[in-house]
C-alpha atoms as a PDB file:
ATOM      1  CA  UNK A   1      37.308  15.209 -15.218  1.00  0.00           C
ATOM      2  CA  UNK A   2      34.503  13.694 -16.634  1.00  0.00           C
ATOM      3  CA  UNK A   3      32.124  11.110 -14.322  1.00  0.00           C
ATOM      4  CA  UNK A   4      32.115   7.506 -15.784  1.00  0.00           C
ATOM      5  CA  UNK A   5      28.586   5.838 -15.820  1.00  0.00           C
ATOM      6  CA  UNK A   6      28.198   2.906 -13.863  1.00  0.00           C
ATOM      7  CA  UNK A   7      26.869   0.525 -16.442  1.00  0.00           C
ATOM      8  CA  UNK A   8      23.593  -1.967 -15.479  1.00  0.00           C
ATOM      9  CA  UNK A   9      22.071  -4.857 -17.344  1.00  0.00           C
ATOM     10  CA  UNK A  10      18.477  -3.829 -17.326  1.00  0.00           C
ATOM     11  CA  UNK A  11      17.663  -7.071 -18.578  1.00  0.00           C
ATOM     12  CA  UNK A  12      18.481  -8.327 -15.383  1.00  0.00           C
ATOM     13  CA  UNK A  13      17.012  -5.403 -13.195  1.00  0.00           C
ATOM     14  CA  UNK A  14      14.059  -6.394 -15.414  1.00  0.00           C
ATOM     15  CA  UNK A  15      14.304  -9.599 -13.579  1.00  0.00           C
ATOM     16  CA  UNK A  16      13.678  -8.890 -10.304  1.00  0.00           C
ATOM     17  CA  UNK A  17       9.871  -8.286 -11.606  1.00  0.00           C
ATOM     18  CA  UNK A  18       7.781 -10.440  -8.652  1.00  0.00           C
ATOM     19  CA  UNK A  19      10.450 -10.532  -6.116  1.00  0.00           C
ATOM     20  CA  UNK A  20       9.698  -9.312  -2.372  1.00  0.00           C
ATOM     21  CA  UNK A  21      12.002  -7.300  -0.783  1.00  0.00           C
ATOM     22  CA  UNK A  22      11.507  -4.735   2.595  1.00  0.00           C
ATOM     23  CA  UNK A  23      12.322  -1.227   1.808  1.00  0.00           C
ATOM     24  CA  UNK A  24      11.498   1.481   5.013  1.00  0.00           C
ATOM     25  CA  UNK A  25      10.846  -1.138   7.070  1.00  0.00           C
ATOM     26  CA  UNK A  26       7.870  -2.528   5.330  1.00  0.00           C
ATOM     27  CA  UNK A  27       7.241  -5.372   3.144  1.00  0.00           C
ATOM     28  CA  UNK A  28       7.010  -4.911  -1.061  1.00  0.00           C
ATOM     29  CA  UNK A  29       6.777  -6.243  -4.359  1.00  0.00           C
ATOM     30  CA  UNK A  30       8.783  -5.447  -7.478  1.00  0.00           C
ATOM     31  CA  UNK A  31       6.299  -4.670 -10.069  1.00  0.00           C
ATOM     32  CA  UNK A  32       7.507  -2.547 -12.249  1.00  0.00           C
ATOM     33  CA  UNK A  33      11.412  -1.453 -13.324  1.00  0.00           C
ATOM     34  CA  UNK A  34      11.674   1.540 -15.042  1.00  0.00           C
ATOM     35  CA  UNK A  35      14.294   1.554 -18.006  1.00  0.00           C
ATOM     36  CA  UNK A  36      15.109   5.787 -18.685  1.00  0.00           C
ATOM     37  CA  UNK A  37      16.506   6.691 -15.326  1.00  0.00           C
ATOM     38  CA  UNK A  38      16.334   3.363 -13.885  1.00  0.00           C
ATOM     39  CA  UNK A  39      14.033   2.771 -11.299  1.00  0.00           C
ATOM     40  CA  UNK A  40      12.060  -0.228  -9.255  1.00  0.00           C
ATOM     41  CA  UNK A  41       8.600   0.378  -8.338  1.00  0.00           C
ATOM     42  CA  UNK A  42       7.867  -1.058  -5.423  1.00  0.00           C
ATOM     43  CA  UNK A  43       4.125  -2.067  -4.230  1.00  0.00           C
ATOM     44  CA  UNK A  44       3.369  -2.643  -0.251  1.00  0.00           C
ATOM     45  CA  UNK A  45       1.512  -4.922   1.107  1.00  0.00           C
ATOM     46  CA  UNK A  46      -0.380  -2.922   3.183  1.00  0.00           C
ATOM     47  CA  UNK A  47      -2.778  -0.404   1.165  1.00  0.00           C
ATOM     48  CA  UNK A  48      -3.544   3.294   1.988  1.00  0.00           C
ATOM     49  CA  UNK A  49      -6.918   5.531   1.325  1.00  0.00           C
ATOM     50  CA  UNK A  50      -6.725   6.829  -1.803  1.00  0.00           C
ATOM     51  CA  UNK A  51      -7.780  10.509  -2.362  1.00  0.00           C
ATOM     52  CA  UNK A  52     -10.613  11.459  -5.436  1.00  0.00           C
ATOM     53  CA  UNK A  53      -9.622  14.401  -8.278  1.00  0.00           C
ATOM     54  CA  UNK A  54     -11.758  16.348  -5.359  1.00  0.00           C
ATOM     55  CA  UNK A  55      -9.633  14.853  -2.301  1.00  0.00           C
ATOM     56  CA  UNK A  56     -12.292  12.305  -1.220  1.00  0.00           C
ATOM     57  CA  UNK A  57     -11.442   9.288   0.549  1.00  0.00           C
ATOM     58  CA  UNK A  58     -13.319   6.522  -1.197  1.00  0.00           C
ATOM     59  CA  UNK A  59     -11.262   3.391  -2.267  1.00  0.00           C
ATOM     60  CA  UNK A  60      -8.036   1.429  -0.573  1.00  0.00           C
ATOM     61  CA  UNK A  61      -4.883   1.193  -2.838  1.00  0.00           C
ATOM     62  CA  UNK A  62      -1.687  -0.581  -2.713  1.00  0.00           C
ATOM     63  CA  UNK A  63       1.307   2.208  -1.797  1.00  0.00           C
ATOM     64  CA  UNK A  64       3.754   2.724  -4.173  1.00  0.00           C
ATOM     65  CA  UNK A  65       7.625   3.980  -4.418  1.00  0.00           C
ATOM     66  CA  UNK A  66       9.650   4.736  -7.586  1.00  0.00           C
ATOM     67  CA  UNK A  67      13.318   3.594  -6.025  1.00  0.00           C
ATOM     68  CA  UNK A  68      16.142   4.772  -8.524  1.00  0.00           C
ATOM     69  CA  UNK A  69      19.175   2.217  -9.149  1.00  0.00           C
ATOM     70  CA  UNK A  70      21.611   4.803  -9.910  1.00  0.00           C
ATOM     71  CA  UNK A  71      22.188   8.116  -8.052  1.00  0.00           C
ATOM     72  CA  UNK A  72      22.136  11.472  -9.338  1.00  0.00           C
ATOM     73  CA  UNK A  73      25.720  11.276 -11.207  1.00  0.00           C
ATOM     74  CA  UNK A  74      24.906   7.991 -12.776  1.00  0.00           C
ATOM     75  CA  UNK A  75      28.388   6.426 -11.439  1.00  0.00           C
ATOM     76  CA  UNK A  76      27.454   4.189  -8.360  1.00  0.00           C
ATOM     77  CA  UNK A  77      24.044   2.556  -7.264  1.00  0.00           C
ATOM     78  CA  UNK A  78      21.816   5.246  -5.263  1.00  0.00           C
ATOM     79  CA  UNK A  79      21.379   4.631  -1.901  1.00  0.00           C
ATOM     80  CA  UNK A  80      17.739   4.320  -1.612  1.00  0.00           C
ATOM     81  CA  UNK A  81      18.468   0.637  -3.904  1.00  0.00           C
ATOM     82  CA  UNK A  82      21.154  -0.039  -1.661  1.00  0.00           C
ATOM     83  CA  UNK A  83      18.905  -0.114   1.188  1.00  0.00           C
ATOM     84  CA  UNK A  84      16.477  -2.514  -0.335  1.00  0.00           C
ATOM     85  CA  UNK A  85      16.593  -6.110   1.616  1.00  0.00           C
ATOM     86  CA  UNK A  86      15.816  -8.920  -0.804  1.00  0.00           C
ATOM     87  CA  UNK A  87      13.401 -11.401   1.146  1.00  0.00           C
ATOM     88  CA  UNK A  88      13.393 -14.357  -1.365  1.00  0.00           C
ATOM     89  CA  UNK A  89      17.123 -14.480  -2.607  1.00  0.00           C
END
């Protein structure tokens, strides 16, 4: 029996672009959605040291995470995206 897709409106995923939300327990920005395997990327507020190509510390980023929308099967939204909390609904 073959898994139905769970169908999404990227257009509106697309939307969210700029919106705060908490993920992990820390604050983040949607900056990017990803449309392939659909996917947020999230930006924190806080920044981490950011390694060199030879694994020196010299500059302070913004952390990232890639949060998919779907799960693996494609059928229901993954859980990661259903623990996102959506500060400025």
């Amino acid at each position: 029996m073959a898994t139905k897709t769970l169908e999404i409106d990227i257009g509106k995923i697309r939307g969210l672009i700029g919106r705060h939300v908490v993920y992990k327990g820390t604050e983040h920005v949607i900056v990017e959605v990803l449309d392939e395997a659909p996917a947020l990327v999230l930006e924190a507020r806080d920044t981490v040291i950011q390694a060199d190509q030879h694994g020196e510390a010299h500059r302070r980023v913004p952390n990232t995470e890639t949060v998919p929308i779907l799960n693996s099967n494609g059928n229901e939204y993954s859980l990661a995206y259903l623990n996102i909390n959506f500060l400025d609904e």
